[in-house]
PDB file of N, CA and C in Angstrom:
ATOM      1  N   UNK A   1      -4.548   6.115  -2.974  1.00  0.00           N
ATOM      2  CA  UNK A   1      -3.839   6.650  -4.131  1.00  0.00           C
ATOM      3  C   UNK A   1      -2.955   5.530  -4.692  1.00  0.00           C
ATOM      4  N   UNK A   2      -2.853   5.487  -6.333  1.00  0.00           N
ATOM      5  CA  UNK A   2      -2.371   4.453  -6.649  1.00  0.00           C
ATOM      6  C   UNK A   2      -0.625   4.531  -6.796  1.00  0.00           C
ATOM      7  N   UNK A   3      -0.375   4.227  -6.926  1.00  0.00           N
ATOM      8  CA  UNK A   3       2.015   4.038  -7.451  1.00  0.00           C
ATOM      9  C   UNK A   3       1.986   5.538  -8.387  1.00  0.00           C
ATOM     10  N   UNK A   4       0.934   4.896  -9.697  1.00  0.00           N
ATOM     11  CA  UNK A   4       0.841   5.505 -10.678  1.00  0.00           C
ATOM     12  C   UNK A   4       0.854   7.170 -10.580  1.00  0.00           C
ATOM     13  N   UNK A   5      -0.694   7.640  -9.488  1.00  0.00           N
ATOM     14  CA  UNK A   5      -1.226   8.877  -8.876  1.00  0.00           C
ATOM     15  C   UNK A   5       0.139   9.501  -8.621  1.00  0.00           C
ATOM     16  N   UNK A   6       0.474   8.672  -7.789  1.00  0.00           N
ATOM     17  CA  UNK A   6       1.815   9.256  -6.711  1.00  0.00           C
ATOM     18  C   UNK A   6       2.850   9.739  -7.807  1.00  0.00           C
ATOM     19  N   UNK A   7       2.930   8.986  -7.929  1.00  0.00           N
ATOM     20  CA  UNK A   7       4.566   9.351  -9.056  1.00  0.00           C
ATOM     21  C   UNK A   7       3.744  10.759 -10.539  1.00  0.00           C
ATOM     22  N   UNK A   8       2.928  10.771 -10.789  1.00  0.00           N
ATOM     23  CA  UNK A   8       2.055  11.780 -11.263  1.00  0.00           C
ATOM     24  C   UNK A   8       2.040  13.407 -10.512  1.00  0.00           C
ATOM     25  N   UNK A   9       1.551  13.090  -9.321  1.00  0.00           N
ATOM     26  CA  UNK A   9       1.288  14.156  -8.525  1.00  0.00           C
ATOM     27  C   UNK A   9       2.656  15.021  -8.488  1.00  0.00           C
ATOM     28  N   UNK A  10       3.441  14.024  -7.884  1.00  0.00           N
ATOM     29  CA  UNK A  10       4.933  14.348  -7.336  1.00  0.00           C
ATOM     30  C   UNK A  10       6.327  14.461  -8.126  1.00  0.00           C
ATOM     31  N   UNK A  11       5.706  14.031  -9.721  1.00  0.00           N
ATOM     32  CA  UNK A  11       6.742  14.291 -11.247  1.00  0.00           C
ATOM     33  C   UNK A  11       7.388  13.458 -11.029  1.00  0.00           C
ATOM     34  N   UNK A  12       7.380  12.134 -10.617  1.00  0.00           N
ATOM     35  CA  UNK A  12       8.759  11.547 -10.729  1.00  0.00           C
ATOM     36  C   UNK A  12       8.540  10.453 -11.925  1.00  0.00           C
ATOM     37  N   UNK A  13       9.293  10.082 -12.143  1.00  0.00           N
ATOM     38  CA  UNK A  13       9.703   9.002 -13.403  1.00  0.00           C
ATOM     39  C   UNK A  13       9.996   8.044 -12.459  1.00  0.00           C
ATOM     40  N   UNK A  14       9.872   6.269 -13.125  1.00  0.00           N
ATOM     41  CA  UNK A  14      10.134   5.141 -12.839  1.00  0.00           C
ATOM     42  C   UNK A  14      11.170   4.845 -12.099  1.00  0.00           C
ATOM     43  N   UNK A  15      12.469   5.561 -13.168  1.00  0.00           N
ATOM     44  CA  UNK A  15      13.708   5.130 -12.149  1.00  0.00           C
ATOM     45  C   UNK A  15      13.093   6.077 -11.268  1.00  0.00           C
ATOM     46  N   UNK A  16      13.157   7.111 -10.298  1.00  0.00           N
ATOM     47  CA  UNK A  16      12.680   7.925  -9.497  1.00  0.00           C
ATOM     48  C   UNK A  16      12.434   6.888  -8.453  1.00  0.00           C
ATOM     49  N   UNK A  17      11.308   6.690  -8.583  1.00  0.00           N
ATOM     50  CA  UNK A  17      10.691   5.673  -7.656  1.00  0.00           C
ATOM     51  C   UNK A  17      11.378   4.756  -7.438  1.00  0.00           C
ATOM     52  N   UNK A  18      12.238   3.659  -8.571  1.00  0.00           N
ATOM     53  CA  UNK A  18      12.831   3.002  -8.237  1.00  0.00           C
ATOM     54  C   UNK A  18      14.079   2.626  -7.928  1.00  0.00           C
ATOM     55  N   UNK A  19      14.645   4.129  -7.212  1.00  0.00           N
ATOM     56  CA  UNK A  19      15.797   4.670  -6.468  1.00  0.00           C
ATOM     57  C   UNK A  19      15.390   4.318  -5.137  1.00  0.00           C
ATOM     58  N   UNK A  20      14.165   5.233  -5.121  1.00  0.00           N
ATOM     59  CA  UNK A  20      13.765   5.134  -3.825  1.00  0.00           C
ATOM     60  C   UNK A  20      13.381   3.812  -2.722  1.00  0.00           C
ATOM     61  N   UNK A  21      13.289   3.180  -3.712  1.00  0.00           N
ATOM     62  CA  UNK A  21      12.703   1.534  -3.023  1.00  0.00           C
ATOM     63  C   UNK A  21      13.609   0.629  -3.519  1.00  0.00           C
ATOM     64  N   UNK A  22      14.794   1.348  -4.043  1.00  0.00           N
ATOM     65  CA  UNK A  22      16.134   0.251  -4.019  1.00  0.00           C
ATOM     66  C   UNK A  22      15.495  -0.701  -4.856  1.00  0.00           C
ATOM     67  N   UNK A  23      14.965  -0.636  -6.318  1.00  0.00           N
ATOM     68  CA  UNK A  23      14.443  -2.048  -6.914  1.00  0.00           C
ATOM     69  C   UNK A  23      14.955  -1.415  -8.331  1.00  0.00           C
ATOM     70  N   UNK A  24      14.427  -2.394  -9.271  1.00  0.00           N
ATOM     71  CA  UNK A  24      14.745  -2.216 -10.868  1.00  0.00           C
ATOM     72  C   UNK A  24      14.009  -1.053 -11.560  1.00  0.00           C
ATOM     73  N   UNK A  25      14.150  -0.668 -12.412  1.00  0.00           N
ATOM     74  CA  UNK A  25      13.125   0.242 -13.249  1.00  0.00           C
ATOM     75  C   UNK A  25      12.016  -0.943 -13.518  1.00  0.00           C
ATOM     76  N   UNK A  26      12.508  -2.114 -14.343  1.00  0.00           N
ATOM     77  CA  UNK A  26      11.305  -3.110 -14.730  1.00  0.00           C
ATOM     78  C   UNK A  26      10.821  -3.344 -13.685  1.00  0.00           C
ATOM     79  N   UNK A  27      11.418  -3.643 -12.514  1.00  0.00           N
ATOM     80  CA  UNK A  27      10.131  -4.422 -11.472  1.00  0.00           C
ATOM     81  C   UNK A  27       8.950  -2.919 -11.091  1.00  0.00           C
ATOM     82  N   UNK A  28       9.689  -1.375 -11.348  1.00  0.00           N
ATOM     83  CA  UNK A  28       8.465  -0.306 -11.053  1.00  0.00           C
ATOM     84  C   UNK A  28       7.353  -0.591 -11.983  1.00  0.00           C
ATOM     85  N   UNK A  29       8.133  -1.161 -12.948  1.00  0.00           N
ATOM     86  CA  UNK A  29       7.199  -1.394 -14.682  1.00  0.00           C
ATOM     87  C   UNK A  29       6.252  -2.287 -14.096  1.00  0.00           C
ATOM     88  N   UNK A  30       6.206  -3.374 -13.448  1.00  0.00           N
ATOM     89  CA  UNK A  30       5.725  -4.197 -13.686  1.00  0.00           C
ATOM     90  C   UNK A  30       4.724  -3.770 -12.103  1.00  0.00           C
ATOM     91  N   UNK A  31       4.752  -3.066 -11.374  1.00  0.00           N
ATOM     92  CA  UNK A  31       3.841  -2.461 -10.461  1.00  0.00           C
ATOM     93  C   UNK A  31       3.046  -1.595 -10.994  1.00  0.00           C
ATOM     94  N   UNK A  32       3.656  -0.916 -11.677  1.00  0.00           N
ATOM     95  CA  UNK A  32       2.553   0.107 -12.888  1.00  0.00           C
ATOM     96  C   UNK A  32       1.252  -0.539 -13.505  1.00  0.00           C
ATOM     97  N   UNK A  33       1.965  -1.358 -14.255  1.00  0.00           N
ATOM     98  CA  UNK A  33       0.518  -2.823 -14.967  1.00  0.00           C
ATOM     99  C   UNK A  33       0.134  -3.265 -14.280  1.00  0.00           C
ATOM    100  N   UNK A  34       0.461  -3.731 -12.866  1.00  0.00           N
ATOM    101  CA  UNK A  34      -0.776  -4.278 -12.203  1.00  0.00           C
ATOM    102  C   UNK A  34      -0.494  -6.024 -12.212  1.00  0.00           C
ATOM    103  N   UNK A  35       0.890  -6.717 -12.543  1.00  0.00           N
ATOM    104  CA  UNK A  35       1.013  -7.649 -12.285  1.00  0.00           C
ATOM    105  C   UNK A  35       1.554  -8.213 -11.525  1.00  0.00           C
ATOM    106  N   UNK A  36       0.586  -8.174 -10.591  1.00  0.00           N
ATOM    107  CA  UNK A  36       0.436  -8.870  -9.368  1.00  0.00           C
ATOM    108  C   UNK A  36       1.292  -7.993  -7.929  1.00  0.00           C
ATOM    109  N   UNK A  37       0.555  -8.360  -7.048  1.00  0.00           N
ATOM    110  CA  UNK A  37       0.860  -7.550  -6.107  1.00  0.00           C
ATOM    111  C   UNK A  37       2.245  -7.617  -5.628  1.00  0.00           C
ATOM    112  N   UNK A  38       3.091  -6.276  -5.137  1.00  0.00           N
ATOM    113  CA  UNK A  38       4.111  -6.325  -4.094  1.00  0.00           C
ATOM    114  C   UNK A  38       4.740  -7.670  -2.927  1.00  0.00           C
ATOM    115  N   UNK A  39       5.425  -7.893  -2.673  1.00  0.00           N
ATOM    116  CA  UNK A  39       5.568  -8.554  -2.076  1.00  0.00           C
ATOM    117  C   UNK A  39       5.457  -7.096  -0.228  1.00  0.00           C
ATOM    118  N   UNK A  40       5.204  -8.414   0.537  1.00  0.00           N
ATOM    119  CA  UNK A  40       5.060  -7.361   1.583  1.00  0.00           C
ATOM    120  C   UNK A  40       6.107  -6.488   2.129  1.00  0.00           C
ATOM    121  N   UNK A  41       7.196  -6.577   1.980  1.00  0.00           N
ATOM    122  CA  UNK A  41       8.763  -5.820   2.041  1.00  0.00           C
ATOM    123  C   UNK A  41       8.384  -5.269   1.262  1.00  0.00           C
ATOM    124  N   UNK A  42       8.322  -5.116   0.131  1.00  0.00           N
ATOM    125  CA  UNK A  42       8.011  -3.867  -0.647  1.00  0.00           C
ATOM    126  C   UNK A  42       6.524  -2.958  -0.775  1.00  0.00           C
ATOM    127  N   UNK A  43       5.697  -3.535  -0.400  1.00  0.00           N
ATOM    128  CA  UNK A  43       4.667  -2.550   0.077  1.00  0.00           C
ATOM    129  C   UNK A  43       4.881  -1.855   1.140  1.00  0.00           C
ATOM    130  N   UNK A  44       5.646  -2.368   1.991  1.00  0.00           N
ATOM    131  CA  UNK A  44       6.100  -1.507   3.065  1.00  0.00           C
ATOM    132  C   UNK A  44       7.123  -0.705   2.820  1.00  0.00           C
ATOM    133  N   UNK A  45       8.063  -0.608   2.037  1.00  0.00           N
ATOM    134  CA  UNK A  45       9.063   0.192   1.476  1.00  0.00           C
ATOM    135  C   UNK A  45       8.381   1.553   0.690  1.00  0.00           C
ATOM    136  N   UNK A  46       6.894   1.087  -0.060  1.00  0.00           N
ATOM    137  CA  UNK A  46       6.414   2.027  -0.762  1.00  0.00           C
ATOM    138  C   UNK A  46       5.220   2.936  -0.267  1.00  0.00           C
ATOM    139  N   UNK A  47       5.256   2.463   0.968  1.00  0.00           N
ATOM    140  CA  UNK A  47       4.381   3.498   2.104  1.00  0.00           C
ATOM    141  C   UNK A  47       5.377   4.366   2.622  1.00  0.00           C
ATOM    142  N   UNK A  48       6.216   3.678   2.880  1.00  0.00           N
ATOM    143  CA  UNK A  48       7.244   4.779   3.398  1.00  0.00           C
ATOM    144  C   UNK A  48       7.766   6.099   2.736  1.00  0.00           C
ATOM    145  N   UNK A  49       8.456   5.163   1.371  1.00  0.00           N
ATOM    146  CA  UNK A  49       8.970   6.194   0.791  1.00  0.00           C
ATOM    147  C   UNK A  49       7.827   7.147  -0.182  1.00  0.00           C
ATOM    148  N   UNK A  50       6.632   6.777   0.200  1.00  0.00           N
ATOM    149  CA  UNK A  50       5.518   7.455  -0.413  1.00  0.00           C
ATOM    150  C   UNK A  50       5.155   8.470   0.340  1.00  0.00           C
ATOM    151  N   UNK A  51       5.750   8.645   1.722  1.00  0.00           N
ATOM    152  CA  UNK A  51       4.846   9.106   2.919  1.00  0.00           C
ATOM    153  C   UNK A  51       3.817   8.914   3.370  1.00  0.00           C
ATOM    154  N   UNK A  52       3.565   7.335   3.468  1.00  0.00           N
ATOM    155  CA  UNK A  52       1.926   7.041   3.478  1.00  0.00           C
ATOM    156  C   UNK A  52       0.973   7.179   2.561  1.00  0.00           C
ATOM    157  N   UNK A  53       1.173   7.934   1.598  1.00  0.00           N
ATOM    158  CA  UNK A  53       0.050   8.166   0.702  1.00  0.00           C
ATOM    159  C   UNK A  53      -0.440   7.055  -0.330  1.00  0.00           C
ATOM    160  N   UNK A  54       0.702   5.932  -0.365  1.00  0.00           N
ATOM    161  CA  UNK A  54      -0.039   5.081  -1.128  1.00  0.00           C
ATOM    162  C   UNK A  54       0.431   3.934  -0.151  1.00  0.00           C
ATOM    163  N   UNK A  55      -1.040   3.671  -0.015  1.00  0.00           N
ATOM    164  CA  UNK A  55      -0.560   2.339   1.139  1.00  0.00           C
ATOM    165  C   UNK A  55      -0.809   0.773   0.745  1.00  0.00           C
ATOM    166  N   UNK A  56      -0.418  -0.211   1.431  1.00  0.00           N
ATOM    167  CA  UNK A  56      -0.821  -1.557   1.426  1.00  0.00           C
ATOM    168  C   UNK A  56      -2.225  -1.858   0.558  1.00  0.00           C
ATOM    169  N   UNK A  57      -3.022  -1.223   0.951  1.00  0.00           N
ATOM    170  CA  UNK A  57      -4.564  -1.734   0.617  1.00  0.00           C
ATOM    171  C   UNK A  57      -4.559  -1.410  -0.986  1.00  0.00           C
ATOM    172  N   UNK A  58      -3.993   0.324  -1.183  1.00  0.00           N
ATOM    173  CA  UNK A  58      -4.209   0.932  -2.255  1.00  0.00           C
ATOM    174  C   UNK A  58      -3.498   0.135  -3.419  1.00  0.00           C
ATOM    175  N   UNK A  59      -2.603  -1.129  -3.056  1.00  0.00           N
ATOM    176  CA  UNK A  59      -1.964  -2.119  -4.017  1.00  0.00           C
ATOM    177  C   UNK A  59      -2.587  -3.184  -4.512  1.00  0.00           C
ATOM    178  N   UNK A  60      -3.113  -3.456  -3.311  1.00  0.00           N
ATOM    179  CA  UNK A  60      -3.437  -5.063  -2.973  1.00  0.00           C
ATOM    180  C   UNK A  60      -4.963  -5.305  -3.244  1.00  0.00           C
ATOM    181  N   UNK A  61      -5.678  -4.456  -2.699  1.00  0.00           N
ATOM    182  CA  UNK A  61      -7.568  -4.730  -2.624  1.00  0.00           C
ATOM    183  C   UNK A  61      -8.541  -5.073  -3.946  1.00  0.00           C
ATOM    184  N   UNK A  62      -8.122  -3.644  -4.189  1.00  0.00           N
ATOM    185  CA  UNK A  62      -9.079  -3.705  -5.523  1.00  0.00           C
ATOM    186  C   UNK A  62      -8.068  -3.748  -6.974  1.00  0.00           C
ATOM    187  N   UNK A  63      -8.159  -4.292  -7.888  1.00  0.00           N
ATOM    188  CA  UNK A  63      -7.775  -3.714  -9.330  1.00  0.00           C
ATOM    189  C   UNK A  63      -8.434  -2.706  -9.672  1.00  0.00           C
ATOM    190  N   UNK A  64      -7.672  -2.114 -10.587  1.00  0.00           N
ATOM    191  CA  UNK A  64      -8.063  -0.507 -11.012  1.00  0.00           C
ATOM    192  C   UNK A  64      -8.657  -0.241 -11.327  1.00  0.00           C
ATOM    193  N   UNK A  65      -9.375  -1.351 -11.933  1.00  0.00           N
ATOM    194  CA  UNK A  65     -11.215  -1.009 -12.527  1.00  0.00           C
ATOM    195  C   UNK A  65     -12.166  -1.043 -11.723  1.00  0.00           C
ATOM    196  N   UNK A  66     -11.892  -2.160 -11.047  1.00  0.00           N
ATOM    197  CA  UNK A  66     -12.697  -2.171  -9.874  1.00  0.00           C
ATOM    198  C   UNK A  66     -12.889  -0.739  -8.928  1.00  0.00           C
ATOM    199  N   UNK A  67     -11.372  -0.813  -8.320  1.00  0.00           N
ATOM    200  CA  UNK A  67     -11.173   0.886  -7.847  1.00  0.00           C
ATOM    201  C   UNK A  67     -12.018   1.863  -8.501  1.00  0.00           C
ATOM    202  N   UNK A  68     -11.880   2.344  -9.965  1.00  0.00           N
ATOM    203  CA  UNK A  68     -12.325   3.421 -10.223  1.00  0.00           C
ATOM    204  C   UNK A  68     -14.258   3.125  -9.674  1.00  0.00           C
ATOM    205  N   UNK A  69     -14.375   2.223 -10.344  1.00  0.00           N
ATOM    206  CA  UNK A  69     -15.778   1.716 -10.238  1.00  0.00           C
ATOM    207  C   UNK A  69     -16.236   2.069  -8.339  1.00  0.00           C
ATOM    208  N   UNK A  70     -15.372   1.709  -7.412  1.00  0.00           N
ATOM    209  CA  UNK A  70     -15.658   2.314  -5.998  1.00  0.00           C
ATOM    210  C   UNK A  70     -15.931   3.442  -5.694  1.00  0.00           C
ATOM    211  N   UNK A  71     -15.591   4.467  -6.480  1.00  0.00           N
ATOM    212  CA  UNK A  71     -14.641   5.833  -6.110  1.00  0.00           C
ATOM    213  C   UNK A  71     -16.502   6.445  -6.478  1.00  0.00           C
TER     214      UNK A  71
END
């Protein structure tokens, strides 16, 4: 599941998320677009405060086109 999914599923808005992982609204912005991956402290911050549901891989592996194109 992607940042995007999550915060969808679960209603939250940007700042939301980026309460939760102690970061900027822009740096959620800039996880949204897809430029460039998390650093690993924060992929791990966003499994957590995701409850697992969006994990390491689901950041890092594929781009989103690619992704959909897997699915």
């Amino acid at each position: 599941m992607t940042l995007r999914e999550y915060m969808t599923k679960n209603n939250l808005r940007q700042v939301d998320i980026a309460r939760r992982l102690e970061i900027g609204q822009g740096h959620v912005s800039h996880l949204l677009n897809d430029r460039g991956p998390p650093s690993a402290d924060l992929m791990r911050r966003i499994y957590w405060a995701t409850e697992g549901a969006v994990t390491p891989n689901d950041m890092f592996l594929l781009p989103p086109r690619s992704r959909e194109a897997a699915e």
